[in-house]
Protein backbone atom coordinates (compact mmCIF):
# COMPACT_ATOMS: atom_id res chain seq x y z
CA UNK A 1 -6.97 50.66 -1.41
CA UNK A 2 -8.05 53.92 -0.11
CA UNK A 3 -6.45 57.09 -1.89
CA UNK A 4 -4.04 59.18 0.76
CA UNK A 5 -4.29 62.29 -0.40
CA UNK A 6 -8.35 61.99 -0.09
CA UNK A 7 -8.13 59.95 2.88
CA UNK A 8 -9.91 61.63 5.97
CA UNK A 9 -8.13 62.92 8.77
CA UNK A 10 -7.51 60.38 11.60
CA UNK A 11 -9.42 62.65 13.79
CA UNK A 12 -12.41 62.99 11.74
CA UNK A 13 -12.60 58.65 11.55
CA UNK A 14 -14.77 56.77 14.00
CA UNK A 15 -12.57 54.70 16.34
CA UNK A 16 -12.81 51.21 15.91
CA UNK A 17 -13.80 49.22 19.00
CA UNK A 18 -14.47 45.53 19.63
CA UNK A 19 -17.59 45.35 21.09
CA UNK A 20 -20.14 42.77 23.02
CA UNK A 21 -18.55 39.00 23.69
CA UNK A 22 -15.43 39.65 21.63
CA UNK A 23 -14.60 42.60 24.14
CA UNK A 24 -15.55 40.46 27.23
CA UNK A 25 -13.48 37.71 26.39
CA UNK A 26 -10.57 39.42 25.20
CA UNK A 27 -10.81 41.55 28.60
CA UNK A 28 -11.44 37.95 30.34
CA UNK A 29 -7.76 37.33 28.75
CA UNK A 30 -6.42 40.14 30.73
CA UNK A 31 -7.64 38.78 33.63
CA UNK A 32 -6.24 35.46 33.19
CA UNK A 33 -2.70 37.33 32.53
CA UNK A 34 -3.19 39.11 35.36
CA UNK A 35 -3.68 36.45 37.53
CA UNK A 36 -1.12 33.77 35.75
CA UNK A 37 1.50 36.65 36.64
CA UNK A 38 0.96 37.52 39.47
CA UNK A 39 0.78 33.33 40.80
CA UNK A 40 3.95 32.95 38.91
CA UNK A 41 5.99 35.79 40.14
CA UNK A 42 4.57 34.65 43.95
CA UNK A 43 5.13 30.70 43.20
CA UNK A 44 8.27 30.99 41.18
CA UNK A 45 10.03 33.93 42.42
CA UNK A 46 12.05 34.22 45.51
CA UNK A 47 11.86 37.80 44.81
CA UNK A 48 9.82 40.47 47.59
CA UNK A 49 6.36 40.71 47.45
CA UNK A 50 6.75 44.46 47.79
CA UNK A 51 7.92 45.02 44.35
CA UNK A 52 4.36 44.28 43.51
CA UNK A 53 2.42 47.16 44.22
CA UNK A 54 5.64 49.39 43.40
CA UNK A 55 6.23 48.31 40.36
CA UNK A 56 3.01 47.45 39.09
CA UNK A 57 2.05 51.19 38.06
CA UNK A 58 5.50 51.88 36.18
CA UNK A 59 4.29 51.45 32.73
CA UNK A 60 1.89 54.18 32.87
CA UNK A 61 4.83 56.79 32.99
CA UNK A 62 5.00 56.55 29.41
CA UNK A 63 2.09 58.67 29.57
CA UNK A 64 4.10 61.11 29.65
CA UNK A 65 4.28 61.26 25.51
CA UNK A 66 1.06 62.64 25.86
CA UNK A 67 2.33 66.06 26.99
CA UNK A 68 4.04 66.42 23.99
CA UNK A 69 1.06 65.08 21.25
CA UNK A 70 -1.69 62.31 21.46
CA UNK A 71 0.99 60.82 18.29
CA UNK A 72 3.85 60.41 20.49
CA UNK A 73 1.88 59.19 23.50
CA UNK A 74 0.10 56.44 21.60
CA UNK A 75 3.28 55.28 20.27
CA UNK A 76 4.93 55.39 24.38
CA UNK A 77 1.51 54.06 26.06
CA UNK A 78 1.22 51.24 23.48
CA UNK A 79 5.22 50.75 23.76
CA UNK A 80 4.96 50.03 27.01
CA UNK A 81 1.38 48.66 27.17
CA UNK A 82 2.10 45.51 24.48
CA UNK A 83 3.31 41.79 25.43
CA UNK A 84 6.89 42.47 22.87
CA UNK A 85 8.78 44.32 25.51
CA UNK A 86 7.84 42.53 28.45
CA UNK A 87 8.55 39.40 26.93
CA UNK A 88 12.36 40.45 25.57
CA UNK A 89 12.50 41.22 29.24
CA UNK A 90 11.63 37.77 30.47
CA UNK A 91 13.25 35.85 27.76
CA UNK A 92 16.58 37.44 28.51
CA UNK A 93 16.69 37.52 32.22
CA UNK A 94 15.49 33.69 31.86
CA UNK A 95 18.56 33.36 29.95
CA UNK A 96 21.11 34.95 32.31
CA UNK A 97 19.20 33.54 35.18
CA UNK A 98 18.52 36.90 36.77
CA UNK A 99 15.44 36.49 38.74
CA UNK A 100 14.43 40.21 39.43
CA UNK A 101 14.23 40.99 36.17
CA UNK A 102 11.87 37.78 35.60
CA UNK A 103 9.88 39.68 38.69
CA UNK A 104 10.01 43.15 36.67
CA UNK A 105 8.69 41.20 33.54
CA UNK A 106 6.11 39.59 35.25
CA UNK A 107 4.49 42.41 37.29
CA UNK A 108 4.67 44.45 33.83
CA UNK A 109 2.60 41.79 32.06
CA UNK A 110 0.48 42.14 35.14
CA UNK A 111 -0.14 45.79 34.95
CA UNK A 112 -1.27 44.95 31.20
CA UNK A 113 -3.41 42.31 31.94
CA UNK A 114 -5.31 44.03 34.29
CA UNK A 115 -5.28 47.78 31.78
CA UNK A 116 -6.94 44.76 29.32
CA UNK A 117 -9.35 43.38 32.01
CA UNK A 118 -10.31 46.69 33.32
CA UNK A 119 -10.99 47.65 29.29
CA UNK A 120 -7.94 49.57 28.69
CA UNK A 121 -6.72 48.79 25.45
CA UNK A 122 -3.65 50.20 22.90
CA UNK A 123 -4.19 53.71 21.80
CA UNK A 124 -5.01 55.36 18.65
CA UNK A 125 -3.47 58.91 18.09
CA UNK A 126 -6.60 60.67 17.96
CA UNK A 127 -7.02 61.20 21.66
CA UNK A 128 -5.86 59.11 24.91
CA UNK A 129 -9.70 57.66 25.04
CA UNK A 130 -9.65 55.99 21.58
CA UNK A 131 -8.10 52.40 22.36
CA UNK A 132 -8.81 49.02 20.05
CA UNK A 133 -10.94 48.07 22.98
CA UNK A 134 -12.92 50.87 22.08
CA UNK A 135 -13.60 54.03 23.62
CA UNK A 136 -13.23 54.33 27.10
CA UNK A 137 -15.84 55.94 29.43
CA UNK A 138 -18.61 54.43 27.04
């Protein structure tokens, strides 16, 4: 186990990035949740198709951490851009039956499975580019 106090700074470390078919499949999966969510809010849901392309973008508010520090707008981005919060979501309105919720926890998995199949992955704290996906722009 590495030594903290000689540890280098998280900004001086390469970012990690999965690379060739790994990368391609696991953005593959995004598309796959992308489309599975989408078909299930459309075949399941008796809710308006409108909510898709208005809610669909939501997620990336939590941006908005970045204005304060590339710290606190990993931790928001990857807050909202993981499957745990989306899927409390579902599971709960599934339980009291709500169906527009189901629709607000589907088109959020949506918007993450297409950030995944586009390349976008969770972010690191050293800058808004670094993601586990790798760097984006390369």
């Amino acid at each position: 186990m590495p030594d903290p106090r000689t540890a280098e700074p998280a900004a001086a470390r390469s970012t990690p990035g999965v690379v060739g078919t790994p990368r391609r499949i696991l953005q593959a999966e995004g598309a796959v949740l992308l489309v599975a969510a989408l078909t299930t809010y459309v075949v399941g849901l008796d809710e308006p198709w409108w909510w898709v392309p208005l809610l669909l973008f939501v997620p990336d508010v939590l941006m908005v951490g970045y204005a304060r520090s590339t710290r606190v707008g990993a931790w928001t981005y990857n807050l909202a851009h993981s499957y745990p919060a989306p899927a409390l979501l579902g599971a709960i309105a599934l339980a009291a039956d709500t169906t527009a919720w189901q629709g607000v926890a589907l088109v959020w998995f949506a918007h993450i499975g297409m950030d995944r199949a586009l390349g976008y992955g969770l972010k690191y704290d050293t800058a808004f580019t670094d993601t586990h996906l790798g760097r984006i722009g390369r």
